[in-house]
N, C-alpha and C. Protein backbone atom coordinates (compact mmCIF):
# COMPACT_ATOMS: atom_id res chain seq x y z
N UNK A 1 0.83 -1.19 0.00
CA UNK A 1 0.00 0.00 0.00
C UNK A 1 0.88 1.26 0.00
N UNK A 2 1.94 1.13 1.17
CA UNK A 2 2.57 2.49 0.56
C UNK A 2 3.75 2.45 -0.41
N UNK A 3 3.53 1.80 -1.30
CA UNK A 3 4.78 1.39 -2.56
C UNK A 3 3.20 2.19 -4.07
N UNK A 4 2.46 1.89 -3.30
CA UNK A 4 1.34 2.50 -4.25
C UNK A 4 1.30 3.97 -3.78
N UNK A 5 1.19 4.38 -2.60
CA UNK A 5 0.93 5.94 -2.59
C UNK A 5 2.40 6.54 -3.21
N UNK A 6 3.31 6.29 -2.77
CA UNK A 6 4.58 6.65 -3.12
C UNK A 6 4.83 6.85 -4.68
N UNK A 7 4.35 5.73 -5.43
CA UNK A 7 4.27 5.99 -7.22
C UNK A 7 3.06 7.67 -7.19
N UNK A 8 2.01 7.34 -6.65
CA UNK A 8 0.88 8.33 -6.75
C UNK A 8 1.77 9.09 -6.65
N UNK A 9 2.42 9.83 -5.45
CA UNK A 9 2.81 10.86 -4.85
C UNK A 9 4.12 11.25 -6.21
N UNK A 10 4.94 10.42 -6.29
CA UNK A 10 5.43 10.57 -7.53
C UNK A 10 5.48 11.02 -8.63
N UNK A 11 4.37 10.61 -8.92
CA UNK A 11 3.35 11.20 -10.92
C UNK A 11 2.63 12.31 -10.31
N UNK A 12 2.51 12.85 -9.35
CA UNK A 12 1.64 14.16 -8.59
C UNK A 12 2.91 14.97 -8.79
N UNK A 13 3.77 14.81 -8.59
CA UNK A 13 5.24 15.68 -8.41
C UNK A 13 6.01 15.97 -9.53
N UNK A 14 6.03 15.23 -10.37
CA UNK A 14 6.19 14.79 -12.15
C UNK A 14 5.25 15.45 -12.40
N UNK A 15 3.98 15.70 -12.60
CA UNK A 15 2.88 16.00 -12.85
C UNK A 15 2.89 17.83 -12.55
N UNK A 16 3.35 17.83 -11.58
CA UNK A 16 3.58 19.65 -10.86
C UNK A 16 4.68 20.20 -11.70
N UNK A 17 5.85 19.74 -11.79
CA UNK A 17 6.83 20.13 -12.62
C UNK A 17 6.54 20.26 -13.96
N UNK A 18 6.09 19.46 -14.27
CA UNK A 18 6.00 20.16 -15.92
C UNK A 18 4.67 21.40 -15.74
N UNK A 19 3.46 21.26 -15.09
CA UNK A 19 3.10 22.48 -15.40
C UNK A 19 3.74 23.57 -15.07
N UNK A 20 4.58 23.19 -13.98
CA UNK A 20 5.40 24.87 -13.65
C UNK A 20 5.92 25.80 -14.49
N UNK A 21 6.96 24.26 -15.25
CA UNK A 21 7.53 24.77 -16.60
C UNK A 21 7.24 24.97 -17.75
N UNK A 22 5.84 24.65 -17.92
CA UNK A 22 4.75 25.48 -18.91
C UNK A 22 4.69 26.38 -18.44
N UNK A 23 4.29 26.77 -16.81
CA UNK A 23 3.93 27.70 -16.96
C UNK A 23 5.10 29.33 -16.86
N UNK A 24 6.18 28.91 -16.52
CA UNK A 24 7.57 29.51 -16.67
C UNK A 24 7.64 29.91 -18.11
N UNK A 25 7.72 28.98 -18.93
CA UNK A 25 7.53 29.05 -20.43
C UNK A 25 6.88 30.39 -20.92
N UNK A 26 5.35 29.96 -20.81
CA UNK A 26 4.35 31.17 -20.75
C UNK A 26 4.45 32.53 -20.38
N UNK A 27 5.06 32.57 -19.19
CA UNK A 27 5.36 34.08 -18.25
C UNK A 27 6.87 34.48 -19.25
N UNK A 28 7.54 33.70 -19.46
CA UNK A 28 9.15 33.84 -19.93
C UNK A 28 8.80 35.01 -21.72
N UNK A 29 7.85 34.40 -21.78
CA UNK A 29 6.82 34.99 -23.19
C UNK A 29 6.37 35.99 -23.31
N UNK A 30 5.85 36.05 -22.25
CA UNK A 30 4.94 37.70 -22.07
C UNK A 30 6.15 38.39 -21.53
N UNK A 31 7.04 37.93 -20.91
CA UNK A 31 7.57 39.01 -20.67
C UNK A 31 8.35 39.88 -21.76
N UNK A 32 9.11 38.94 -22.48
CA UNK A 32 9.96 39.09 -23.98
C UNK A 32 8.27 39.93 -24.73
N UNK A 33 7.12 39.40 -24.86
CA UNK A 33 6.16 40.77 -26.07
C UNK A 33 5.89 42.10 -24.66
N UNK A 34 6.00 41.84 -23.67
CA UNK A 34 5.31 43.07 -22.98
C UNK A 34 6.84 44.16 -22.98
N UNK A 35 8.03 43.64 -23.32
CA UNK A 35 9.43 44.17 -23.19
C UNK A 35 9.14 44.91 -24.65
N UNK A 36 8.65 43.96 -25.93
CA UNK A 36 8.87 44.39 -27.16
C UNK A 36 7.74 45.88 -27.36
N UNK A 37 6.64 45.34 -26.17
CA UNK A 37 5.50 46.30 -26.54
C UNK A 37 6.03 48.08 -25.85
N UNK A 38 7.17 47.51 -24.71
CA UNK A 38 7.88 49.03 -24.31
C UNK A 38 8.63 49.52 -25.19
N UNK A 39 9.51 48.96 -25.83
CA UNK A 39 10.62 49.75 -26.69
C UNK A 39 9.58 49.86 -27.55
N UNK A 40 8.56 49.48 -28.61
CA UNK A 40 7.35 50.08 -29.19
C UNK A 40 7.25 51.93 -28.97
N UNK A 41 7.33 51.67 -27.27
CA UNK A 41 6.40 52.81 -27.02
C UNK A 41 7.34 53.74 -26.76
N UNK A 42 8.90 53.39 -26.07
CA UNK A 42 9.79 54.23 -26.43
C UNK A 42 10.53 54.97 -27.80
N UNK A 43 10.23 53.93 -28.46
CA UNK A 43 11.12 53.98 -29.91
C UNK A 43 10.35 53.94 -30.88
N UNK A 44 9.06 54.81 -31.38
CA UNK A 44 7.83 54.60 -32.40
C UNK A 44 8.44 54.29 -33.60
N UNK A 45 9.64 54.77 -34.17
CA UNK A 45 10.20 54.21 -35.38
C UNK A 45 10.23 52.64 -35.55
N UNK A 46 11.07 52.39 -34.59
CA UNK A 46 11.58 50.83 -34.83
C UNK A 46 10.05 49.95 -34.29
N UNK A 47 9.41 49.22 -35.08
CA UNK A 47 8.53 48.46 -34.71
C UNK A 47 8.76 47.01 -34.91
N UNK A 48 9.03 46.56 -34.21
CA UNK A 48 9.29 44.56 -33.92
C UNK A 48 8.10 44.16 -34.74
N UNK A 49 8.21 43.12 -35.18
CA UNK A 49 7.02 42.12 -35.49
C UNK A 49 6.84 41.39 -34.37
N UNK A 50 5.56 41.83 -33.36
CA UNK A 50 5.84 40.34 -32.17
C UNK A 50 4.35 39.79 -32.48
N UNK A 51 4.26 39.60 -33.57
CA UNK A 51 2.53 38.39 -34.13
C UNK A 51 3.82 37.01 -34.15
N UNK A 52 4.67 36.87 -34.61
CA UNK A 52 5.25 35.51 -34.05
C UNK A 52 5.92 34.88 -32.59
N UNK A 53 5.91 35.91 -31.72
CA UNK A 53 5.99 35.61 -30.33
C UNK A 53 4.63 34.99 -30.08
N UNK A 54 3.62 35.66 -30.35
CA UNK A 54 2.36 35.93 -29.68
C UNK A 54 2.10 34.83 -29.84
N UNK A 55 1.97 34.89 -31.30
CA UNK A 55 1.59 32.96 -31.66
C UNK A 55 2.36 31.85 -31.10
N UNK A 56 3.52 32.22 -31.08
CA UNK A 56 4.30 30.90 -30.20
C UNK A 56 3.77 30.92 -28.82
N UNK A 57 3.29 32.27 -28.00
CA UNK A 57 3.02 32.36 -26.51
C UNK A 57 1.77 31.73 -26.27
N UNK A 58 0.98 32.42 -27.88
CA UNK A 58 -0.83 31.35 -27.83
C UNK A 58 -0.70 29.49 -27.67
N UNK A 59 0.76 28.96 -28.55
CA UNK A 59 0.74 27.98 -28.79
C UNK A 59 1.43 26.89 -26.97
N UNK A 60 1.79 27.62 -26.61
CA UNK A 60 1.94 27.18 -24.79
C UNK A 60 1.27 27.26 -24.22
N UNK A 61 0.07 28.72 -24.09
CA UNK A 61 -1.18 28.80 -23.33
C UNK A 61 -2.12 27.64 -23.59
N UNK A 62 -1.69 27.52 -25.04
CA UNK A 62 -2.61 25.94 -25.30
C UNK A 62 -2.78 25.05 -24.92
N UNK A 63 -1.20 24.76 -24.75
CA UNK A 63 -0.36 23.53 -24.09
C UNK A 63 -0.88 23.56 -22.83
N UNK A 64 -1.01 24.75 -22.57
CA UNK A 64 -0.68 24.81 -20.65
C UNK A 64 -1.94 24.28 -20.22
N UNK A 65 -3.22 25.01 -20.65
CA UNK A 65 -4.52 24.99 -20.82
C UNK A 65 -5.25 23.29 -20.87
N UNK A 66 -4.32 22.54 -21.68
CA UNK A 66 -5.01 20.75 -22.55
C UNK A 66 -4.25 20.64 -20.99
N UNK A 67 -2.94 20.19 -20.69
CA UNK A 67 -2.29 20.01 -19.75
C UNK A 67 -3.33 20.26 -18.44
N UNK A 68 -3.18 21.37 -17.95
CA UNK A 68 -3.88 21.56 -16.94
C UNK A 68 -5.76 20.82 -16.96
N UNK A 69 -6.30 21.07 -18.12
CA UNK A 69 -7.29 20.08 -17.80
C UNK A 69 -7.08 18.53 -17.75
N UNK A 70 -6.29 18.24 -18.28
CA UNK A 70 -5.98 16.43 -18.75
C UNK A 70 -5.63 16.13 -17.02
N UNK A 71 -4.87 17.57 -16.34
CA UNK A 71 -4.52 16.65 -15.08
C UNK A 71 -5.52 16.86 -14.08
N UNK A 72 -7.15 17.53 -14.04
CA UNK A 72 -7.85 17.96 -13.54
C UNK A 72 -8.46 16.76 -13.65
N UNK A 73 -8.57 16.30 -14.80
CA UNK A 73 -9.37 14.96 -15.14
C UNK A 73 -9.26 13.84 -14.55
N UNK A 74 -7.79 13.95 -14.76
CA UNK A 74 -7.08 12.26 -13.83
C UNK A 74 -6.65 12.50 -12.69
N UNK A 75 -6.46 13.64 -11.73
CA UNK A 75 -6.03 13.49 -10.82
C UNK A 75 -7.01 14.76 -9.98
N UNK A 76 -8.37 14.79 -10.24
CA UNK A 76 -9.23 15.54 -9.78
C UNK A 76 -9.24 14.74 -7.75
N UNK A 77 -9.75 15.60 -7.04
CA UNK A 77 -9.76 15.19 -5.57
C UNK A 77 -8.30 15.83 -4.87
N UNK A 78 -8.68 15.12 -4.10
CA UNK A 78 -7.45 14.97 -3.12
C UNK A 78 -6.15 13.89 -3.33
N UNK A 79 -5.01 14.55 -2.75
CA UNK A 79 -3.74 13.86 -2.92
C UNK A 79 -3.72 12.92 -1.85
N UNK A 80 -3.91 11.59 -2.57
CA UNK A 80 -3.92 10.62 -1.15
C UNK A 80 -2.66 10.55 -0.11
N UNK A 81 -1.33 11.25 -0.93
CA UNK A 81 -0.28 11.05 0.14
C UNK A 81 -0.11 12.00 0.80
N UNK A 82 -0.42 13.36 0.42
CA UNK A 82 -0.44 14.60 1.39
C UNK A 82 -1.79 15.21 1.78
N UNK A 83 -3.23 14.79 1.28
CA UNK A 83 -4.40 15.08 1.84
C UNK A 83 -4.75 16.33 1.16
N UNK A 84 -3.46 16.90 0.20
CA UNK A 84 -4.18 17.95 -0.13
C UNK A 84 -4.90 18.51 -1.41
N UNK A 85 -5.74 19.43 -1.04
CA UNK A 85 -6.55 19.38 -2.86
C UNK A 85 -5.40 19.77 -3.86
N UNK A 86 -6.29 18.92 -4.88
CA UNK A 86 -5.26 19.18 -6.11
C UNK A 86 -6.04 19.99 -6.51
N UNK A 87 -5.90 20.98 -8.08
CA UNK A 87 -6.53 21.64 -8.74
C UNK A 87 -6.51 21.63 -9.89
């Protein structure tokens, strides 16, 4: 029994890490178009193209978004090894 919570507790922890680093990903994104959208506003000449950030930043929110429900799905409740809600 606890060779079973221990895997659980495991793939819960595996499971936390990668959304983090989606969601690191994501923030790492906005920060690089909200940086591009200042020099924009400092520098009206020079205008960046950031429609291919955006789209790469849409294409992680995506990720992050399927991710975060897929683990809502399978690992909806409580964490049987620490009691606490998942989300």
């Amino acid at each position: 029994m606890e060779n079973k919570a221990l895997k659980q507790r495991l793939e819960s922890l595996a499971q936390e890490q990668l959304t983090k680093y989606l969601e690191q990903e994501v923030l790492e994104r906005e920060i690089g178009r909200l940086r591009g959208l200042y020099q924009q506003q400092l520098q009206p000449q020079q205008q960046p193209s950031s429609s291919h950030r955006r789209t790469n930043s849409r294409d992680l929110e995506s990720q992050f978004a399927n991710l975060a429900l897929k683990h809502k799905d399978t690992n909806s409740g409580h964490d049987p090894a620490t009691g606490a809600l998942r989300i």
